[in-house]
Protein backbone atom coordinates (compact mmCIF):
# COMPACT_ATOMS: atom_id res chain seq x y z
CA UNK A 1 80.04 175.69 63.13
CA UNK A 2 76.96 177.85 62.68
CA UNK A 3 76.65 176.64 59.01
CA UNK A 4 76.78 173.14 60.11
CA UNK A 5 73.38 172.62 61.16
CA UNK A 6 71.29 173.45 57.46
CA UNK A 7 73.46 171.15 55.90
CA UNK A 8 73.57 168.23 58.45
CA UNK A 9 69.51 169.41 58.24
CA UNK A 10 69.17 168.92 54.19
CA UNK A 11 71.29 165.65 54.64
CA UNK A 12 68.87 164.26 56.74
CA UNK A 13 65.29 165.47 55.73
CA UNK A 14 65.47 163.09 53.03
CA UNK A 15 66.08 159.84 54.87
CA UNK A 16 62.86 161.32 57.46
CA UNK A 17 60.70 161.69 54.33
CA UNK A 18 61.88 158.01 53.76
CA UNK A 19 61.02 156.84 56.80
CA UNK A 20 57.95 158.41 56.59
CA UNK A 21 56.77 156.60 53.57
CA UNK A 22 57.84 153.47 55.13
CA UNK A 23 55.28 153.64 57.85
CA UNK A 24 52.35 154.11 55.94
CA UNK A 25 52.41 150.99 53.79
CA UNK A 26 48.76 151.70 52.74
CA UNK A 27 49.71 154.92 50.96
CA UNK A 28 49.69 153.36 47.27
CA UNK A 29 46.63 151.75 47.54
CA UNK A 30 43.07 153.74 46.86
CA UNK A 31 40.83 154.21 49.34
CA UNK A 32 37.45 152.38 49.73
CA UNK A 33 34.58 153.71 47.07
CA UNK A 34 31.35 154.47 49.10
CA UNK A 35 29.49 151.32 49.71
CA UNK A 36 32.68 149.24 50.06
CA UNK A 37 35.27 148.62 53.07
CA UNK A 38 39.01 147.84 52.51
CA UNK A 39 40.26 145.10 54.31
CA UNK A 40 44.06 144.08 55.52
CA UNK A 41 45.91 141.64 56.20
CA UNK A 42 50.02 140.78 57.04
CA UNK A 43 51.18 137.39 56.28
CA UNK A 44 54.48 136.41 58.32
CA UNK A 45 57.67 135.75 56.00
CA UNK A 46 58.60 132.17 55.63
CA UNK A 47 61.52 130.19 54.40
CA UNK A 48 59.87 129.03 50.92
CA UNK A 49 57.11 130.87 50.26
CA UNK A 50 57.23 129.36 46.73
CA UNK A 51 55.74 126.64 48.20
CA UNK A 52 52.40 128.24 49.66
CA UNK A 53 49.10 130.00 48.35
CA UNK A 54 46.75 132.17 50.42
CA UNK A 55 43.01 131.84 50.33
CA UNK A 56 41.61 134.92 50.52
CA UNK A 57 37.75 134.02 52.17
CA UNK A 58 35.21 136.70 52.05
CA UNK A 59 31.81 136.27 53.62
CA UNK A 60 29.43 137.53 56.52
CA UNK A 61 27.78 135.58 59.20
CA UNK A 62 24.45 134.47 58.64
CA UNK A 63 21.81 132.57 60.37
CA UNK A 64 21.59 129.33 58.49
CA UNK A 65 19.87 125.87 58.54
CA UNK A 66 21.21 122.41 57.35
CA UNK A 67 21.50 123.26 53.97
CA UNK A 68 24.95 124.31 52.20
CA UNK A 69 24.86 128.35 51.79
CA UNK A 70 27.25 130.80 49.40
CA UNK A 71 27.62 133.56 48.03
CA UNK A 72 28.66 134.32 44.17
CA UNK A 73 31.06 136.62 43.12
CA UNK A 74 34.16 136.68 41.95
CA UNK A 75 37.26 138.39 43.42
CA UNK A 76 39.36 140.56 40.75
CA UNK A 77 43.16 141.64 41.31
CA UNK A 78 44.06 144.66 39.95
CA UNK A 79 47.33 146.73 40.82
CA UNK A 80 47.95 150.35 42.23
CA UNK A 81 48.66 152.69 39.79
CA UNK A 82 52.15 153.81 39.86
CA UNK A 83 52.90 151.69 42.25
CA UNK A 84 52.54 147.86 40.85
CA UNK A 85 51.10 146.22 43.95
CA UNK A 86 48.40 143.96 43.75
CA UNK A 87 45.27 144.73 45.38
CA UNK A 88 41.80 143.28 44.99
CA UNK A 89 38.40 143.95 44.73
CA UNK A 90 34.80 142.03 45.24
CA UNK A 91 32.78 144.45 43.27
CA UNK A 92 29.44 142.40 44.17
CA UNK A 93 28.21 139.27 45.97
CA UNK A 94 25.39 137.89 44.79
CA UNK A 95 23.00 135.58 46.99
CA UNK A 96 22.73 133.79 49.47
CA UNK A 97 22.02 130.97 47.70
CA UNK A 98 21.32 127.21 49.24
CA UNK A 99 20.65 123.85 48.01
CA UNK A 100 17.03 124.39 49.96
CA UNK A 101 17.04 120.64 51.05
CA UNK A 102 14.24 119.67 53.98
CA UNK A 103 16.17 119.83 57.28
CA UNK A 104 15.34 116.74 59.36
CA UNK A 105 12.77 117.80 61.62
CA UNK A 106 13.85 120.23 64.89
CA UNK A 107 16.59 121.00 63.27
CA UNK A 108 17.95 124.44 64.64
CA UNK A 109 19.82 127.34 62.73
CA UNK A 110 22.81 128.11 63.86
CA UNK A 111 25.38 131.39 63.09
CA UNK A 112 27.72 130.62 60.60
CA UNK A 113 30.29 132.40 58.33
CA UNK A 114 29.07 132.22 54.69
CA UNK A 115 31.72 132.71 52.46
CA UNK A 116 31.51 133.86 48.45
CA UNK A 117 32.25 131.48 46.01
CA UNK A 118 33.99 132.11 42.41
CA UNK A 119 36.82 132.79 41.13
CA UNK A 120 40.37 134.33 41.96
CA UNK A 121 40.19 133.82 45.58
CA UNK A 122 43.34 131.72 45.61
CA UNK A 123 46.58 133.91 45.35
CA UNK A 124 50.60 134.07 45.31
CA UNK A 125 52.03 133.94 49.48
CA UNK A 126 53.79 137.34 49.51
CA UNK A 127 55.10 138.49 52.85
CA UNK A 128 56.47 141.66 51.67
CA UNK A 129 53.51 143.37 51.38
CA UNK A 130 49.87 143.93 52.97
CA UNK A 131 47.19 141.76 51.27
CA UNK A 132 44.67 144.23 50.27
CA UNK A 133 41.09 143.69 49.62
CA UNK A 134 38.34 145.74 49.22
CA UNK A 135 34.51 143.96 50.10
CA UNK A 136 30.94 145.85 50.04
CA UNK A 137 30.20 146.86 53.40
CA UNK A 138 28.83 144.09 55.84
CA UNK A 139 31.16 141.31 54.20
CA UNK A 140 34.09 140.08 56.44
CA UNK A 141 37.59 139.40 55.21
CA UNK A 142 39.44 136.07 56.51
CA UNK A 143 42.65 134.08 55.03
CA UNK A 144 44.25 130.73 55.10
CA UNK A 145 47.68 129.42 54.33
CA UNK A 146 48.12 126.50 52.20
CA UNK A 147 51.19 124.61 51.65
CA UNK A 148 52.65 122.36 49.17
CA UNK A 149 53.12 118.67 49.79
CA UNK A 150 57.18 117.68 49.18
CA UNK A 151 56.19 114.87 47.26
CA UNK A 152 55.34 115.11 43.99
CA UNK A 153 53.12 112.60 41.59
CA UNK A 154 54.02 111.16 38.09
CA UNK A 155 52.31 111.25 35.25
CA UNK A 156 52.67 108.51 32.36
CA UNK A 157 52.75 108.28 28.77
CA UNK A 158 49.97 106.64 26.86
């Protein structure tokens, strides 16, 4: 009986270390470089997600007038060593940049979440893991969901 309890202990350290790793899903992923903050999100698990794309929306609020304002940059995916997630980075926003119209007179500014424009910002729905993004510090981190219609258009031979 006494030499019960090391072995029923090595039989079960292993599935502890296992459930370990489970609970810190952010372990394969690096952390933030100085000057930049890593961002996360969760999306919830759906029946088809074959059928969706996430929008990945990084910006800051700014103080802004009537005119359209942006940032440029473009957002690359690159995947954790060892690990094969994807994960992806903003390395720089450039801007703000507006189409510096006149605003009608008395026209106010308002606050108002600028977002960076370019490319790569539209990505695969993937439930199973955390969408991982790392921004320069100050810049915000938002999502949507967008869906496929069911019907589907023809095209035609000419």
């Amino acid at each position: 009986m006494r030499y019960l309890w090391p072995v029923a202990l090595i039989l079960l350290l292993p599935l502890t270390v296992l459930e370990a790793a489970a609970g810190d899903d952010m372990r394969p992923y690096p952390v933030a470089a100085p000057g930049f903050q890593r961002m996360v999100f969760r999306l919830p698990a759906l029946e088809n997600e074959s059928d969706r794309k996430v929008e990945i929306v990084v910006g800051k609020t700014l103080s802004v007038d009537c005119n359209q304002t942006w940032f440029g940059g473009d957002l690359e995916k690159r995947v954790a060593e060892g690990w094969g997630y994807p994960y992806f980075v903003l390395h720089q926003a450039g801007g703000p940049a507006s189409t510096m119209m006149a605003c009608p007179p008395g026209e106010e500014r308002i606050e108002a979440f600028v977002a960076v424009r370019g490319n790569g910002f539209l990505q695969r729905y993937n439930s199973q893991l955390p969408m991982v993004v790392y921004v320069p510090d100050g810049f915000a981190v938002r999502y949507r969901v967008w869906a496929a219609e069911q019907e589907m258009g023809h095209a035609n031979p000419k």
